[in-house]
N, C-alpha and C. Protein backbone atom coordinates (compact mmCIF):
# COMPACT_ATOMS: atom_id res chain seq x y z
N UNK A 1 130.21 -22.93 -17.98
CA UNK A 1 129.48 -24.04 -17.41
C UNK A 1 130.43 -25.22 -17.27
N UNK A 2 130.06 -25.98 -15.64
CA UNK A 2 131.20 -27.20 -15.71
C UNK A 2 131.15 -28.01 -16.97
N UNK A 3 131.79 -28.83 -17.38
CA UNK A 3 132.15 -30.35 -18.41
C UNK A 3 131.96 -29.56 -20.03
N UNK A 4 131.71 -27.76 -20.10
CA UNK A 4 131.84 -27.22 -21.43
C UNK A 4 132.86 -26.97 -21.61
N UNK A 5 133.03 -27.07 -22.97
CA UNK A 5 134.54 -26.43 -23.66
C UNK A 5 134.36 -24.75 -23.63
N UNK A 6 135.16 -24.03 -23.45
CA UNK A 6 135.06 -22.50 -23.39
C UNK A 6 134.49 -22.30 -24.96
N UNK A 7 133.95 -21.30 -24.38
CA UNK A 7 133.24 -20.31 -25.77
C UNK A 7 134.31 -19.38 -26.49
N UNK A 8 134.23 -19.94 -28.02
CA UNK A 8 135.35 -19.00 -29.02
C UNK A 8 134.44 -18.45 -29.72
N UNK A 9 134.18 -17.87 -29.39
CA UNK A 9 133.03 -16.76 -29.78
C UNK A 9 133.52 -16.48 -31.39
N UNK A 10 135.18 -15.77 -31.76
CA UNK A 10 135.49 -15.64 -32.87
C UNK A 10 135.09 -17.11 -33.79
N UNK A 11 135.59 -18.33 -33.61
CA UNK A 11 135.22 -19.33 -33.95
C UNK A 11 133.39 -19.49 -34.63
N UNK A 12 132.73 -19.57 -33.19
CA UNK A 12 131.35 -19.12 -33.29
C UNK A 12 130.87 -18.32 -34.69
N UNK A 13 130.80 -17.40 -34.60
CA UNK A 13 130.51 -15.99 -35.53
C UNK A 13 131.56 -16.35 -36.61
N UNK A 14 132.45 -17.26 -36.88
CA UNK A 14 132.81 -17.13 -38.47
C UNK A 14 131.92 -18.31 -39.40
N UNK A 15 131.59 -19.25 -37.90
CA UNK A 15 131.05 -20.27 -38.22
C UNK A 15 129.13 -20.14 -38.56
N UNK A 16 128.83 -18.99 -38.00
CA UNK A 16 127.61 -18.80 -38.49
C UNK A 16 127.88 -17.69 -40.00
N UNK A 17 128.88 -17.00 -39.73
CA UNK A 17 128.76 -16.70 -41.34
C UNK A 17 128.58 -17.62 -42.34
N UNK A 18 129.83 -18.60 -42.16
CA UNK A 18 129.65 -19.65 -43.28
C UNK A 18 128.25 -20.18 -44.01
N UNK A 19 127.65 -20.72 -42.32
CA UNK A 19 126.28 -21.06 -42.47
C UNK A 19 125.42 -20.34 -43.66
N UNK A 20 125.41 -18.91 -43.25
CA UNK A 20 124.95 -17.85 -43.62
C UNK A 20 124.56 -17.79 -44.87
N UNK A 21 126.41 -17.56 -45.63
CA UNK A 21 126.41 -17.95 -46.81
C UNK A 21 126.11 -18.92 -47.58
N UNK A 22 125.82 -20.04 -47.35
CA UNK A 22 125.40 -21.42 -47.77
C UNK A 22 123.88 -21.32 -47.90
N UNK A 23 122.73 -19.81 -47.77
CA UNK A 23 121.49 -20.04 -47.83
C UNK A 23 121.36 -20.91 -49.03
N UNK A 24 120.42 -21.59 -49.37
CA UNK A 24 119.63 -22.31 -50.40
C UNK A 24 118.07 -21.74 -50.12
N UNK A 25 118.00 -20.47 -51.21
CA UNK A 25 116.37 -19.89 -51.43
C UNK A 25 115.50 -21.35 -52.38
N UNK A 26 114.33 -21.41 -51.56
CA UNK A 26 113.39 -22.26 -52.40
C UNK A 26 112.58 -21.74 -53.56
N UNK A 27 112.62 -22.33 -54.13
CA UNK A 27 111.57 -21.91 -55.79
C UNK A 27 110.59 -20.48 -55.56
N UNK A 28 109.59 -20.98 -54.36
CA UNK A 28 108.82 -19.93 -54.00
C UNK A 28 109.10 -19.44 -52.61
N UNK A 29 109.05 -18.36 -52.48
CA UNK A 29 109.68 -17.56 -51.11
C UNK A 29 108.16 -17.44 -49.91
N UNK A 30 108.20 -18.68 -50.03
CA UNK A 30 107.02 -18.48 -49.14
C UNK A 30 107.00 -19.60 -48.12
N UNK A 31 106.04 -19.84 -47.47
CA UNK A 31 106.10 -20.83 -45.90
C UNK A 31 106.32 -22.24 -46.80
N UNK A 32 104.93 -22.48 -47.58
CA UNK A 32 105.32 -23.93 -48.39
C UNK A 32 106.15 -24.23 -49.62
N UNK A 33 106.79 -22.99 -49.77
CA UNK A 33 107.98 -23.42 -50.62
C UNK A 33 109.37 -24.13 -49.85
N UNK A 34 109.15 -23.25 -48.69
CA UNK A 34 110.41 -23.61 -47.86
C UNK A 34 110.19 -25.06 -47.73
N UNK A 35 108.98 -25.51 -47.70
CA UNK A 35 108.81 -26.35 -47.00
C UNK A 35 108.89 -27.86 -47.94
N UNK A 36 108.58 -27.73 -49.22
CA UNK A 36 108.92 -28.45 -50.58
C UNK A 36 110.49 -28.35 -50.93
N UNK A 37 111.77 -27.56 -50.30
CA UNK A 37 112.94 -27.64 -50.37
C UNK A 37 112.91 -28.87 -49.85
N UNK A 38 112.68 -28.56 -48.85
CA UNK A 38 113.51 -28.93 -47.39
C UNK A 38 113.30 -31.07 -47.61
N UNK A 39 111.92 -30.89 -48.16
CA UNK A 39 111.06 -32.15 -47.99
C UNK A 39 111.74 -32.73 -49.17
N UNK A 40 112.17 -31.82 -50.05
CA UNK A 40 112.83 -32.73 -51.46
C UNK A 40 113.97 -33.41 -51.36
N UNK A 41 114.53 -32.70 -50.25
CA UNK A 41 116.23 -32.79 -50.35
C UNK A 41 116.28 -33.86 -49.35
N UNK A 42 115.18 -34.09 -48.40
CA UNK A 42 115.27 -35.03 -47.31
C UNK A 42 115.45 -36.58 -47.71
N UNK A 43 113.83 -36.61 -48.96
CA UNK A 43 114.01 -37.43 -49.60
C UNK A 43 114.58 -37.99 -50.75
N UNK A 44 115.18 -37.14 -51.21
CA UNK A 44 116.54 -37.70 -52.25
C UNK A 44 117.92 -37.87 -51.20
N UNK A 45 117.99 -37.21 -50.11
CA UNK A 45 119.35 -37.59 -49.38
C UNK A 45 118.96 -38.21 -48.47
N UNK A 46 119.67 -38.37 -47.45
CA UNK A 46 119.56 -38.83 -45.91
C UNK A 46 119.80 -38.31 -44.85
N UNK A 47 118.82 -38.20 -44.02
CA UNK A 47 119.15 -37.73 -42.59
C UNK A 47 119.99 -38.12 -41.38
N UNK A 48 121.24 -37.49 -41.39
CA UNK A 48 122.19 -37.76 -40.15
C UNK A 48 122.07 -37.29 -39.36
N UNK A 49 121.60 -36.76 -38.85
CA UNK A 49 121.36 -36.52 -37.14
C UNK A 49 120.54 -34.95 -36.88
N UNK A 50 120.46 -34.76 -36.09
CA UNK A 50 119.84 -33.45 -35.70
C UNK A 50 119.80 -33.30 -34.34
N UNK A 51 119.64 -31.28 -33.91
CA UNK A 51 120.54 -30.95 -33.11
C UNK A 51 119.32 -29.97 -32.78
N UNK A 52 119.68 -28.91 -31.25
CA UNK A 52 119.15 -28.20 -30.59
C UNK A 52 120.26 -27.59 -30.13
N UNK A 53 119.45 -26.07 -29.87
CA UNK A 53 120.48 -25.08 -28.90
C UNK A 53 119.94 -25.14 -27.79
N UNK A 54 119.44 -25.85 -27.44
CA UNK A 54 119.08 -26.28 -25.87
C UNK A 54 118.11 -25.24 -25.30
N UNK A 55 117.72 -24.62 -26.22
CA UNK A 55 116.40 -23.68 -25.17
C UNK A 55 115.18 -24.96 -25.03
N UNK A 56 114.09 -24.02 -24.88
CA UNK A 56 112.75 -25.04 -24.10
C UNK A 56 111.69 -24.00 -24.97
N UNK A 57 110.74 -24.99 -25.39
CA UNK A 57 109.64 -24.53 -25.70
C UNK A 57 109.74 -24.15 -27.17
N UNK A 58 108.73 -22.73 -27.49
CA UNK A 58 108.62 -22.11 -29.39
C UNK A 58 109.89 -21.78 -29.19
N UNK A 59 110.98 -21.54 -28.47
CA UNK A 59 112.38 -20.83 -28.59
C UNK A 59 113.03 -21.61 -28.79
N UNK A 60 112.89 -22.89 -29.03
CA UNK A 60 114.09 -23.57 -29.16
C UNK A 60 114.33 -23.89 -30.49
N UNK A 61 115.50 -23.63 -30.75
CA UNK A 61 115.98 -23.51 -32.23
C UNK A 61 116.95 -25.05 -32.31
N UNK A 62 116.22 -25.57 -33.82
CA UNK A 62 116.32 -27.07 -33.88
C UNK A 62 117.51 -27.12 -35.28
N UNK A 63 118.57 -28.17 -35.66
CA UNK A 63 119.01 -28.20 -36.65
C UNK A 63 118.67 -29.29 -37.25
N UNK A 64 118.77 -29.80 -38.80
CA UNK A 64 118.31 -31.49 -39.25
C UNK A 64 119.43 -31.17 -39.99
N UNK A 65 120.57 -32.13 -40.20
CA UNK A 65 121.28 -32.67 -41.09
C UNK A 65 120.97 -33.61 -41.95
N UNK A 66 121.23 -33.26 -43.18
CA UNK A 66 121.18 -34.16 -44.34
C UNK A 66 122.28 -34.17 -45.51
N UNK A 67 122.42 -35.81 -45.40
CA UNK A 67 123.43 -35.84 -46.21
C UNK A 67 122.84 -36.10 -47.96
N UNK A 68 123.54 -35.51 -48.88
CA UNK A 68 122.23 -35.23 -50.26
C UNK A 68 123.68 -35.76 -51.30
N UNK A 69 123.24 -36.51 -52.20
CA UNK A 69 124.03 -37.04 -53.55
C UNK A 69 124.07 -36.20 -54.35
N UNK A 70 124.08 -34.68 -54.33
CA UNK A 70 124.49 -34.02 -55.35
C UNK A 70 125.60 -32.72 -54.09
N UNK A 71 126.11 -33.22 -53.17
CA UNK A 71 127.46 -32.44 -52.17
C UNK A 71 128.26 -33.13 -52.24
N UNK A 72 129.74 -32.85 -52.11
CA UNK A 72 130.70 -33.57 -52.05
C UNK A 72 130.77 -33.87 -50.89
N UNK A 73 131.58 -34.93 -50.19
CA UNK A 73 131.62 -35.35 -49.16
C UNK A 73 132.31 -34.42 -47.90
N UNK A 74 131.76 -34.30 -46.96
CA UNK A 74 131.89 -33.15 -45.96
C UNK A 74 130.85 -32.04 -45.92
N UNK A 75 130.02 -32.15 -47.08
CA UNK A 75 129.04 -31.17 -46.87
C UNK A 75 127.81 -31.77 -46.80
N UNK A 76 126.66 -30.76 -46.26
CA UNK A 76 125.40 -31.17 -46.23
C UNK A 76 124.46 -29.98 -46.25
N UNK A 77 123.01 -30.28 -46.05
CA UNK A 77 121.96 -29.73 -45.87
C UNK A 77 121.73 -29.48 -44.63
N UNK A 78 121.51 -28.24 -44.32
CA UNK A 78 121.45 -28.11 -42.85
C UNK A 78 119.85 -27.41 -43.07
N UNK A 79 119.06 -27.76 -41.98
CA UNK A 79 117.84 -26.73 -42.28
C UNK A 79 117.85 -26.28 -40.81
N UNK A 80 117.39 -25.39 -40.46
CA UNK A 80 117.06 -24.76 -38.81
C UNK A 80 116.20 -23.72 -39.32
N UNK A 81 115.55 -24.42 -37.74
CA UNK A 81 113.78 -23.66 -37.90
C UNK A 81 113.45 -23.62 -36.09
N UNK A 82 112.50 -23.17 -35.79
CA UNK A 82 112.37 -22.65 -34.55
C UNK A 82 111.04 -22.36 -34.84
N UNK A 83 110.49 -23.19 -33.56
CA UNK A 83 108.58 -22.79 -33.51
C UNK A 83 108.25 -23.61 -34.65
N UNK A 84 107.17 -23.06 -35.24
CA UNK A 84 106.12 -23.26 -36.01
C UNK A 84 106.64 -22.53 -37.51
N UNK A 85 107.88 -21.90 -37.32
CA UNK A 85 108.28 -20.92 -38.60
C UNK A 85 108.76 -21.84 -39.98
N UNK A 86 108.64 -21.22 -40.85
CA UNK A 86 109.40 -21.78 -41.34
C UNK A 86 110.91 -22.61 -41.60
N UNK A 87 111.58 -23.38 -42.34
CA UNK A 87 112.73 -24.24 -42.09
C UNK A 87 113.69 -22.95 -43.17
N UNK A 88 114.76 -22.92 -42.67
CA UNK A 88 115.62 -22.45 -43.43
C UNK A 88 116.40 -23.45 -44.02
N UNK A 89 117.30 -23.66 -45.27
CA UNK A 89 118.00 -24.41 -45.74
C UNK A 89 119.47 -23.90 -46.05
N UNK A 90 120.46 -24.43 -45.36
CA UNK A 90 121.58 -24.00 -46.07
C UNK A 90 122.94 -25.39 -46.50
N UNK A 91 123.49 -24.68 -47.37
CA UNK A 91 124.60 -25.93 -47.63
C UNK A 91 125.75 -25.27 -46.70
N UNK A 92 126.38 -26.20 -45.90
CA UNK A 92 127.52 -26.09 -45.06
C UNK A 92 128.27 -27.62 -44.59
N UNK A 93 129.13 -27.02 -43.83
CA UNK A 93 129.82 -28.32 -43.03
C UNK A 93 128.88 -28.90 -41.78
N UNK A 94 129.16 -30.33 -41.28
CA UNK A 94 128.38 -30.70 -39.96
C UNK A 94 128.86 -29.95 -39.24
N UNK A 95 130.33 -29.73 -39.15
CA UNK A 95 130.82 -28.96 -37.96
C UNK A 95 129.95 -27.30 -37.42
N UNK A 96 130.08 -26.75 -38.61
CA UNK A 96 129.73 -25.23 -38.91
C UNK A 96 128.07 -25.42 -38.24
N UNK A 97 127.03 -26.26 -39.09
CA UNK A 97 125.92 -26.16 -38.32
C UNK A 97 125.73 -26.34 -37.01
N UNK A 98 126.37 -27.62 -36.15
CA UNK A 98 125.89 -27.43 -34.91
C UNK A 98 126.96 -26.28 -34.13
N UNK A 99 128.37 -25.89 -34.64
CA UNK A 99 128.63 -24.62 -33.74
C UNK A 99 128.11 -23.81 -33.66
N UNK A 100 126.69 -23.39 -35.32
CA UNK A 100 125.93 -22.07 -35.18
C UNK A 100 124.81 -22.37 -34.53
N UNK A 101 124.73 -23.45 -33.68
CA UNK A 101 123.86 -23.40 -32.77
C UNK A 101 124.07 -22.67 -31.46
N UNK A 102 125.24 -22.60 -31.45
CA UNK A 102 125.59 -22.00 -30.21
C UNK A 102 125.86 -20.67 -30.30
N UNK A 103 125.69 -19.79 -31.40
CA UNK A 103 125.36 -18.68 -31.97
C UNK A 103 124.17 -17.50 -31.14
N UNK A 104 124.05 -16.04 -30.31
CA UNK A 104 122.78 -15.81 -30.17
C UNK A 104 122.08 -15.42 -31.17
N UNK A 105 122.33 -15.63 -32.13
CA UNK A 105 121.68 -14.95 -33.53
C UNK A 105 121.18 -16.29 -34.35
N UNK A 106 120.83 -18.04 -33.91
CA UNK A 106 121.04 -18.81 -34.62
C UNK A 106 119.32 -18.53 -35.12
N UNK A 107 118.60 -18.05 -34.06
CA UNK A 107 116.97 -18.41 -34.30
C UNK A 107 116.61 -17.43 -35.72
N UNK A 108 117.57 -16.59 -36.15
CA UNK A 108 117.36 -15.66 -37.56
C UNK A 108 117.43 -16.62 -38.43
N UNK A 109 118.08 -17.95 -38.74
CA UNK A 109 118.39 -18.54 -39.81
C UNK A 109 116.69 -19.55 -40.44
């Protein structure tokens, strides 16, 4: 696409591993546990920005950055959720979350 940077796909895919690895499981493995992570960490840290993979509609897969006082600096809370589903939470870099947006596998997280 014109004014995009080419796709490094290898880049991409190491960068959603990372993600990957950085899950943070909530207390209870269920819709409102996820959802008491996500809400805890929001409000003990701060929210820096948030992101989309540019689809439209229940498909569009959303990211929230948060920066939290118990990461060292460069890391954060990333949550991505899509639809009505639940939020996933992981600890990673800013960079790493919004490149795994550009991931086709990001809407699993």
């Amino acid at each position: 696409m014109y004014g995009q940077p080419p796709y490094d796909h290898e880049a991409v895919t190491a960068a959603f591993g990372r993600v990957s690895d950085g899950y943070v499981a909530p207390a209870e493995s269920t819709h409102d546990g996820a959802e008491r992570l996500w809400c805890r960490l929001a409000a003990q840290g701060r929210i820096v920005s948030r992101h989309h993979d540019g689809g439209r509609g229940s498909t569009q897969v959303w990211c929230t950055l948060i920066e939290h006082p118990s990461l060292p600096a460069g890391e954060v809370f990333a949550t991505f959720g899509m639809g009505q589903g639940p939020l996933g939470v992981y600890r990673c870099t800013p960079e790493d979350a919004r490149l795994t947006l550009t991931h086709p596998g990001c809407f699993n997280l």
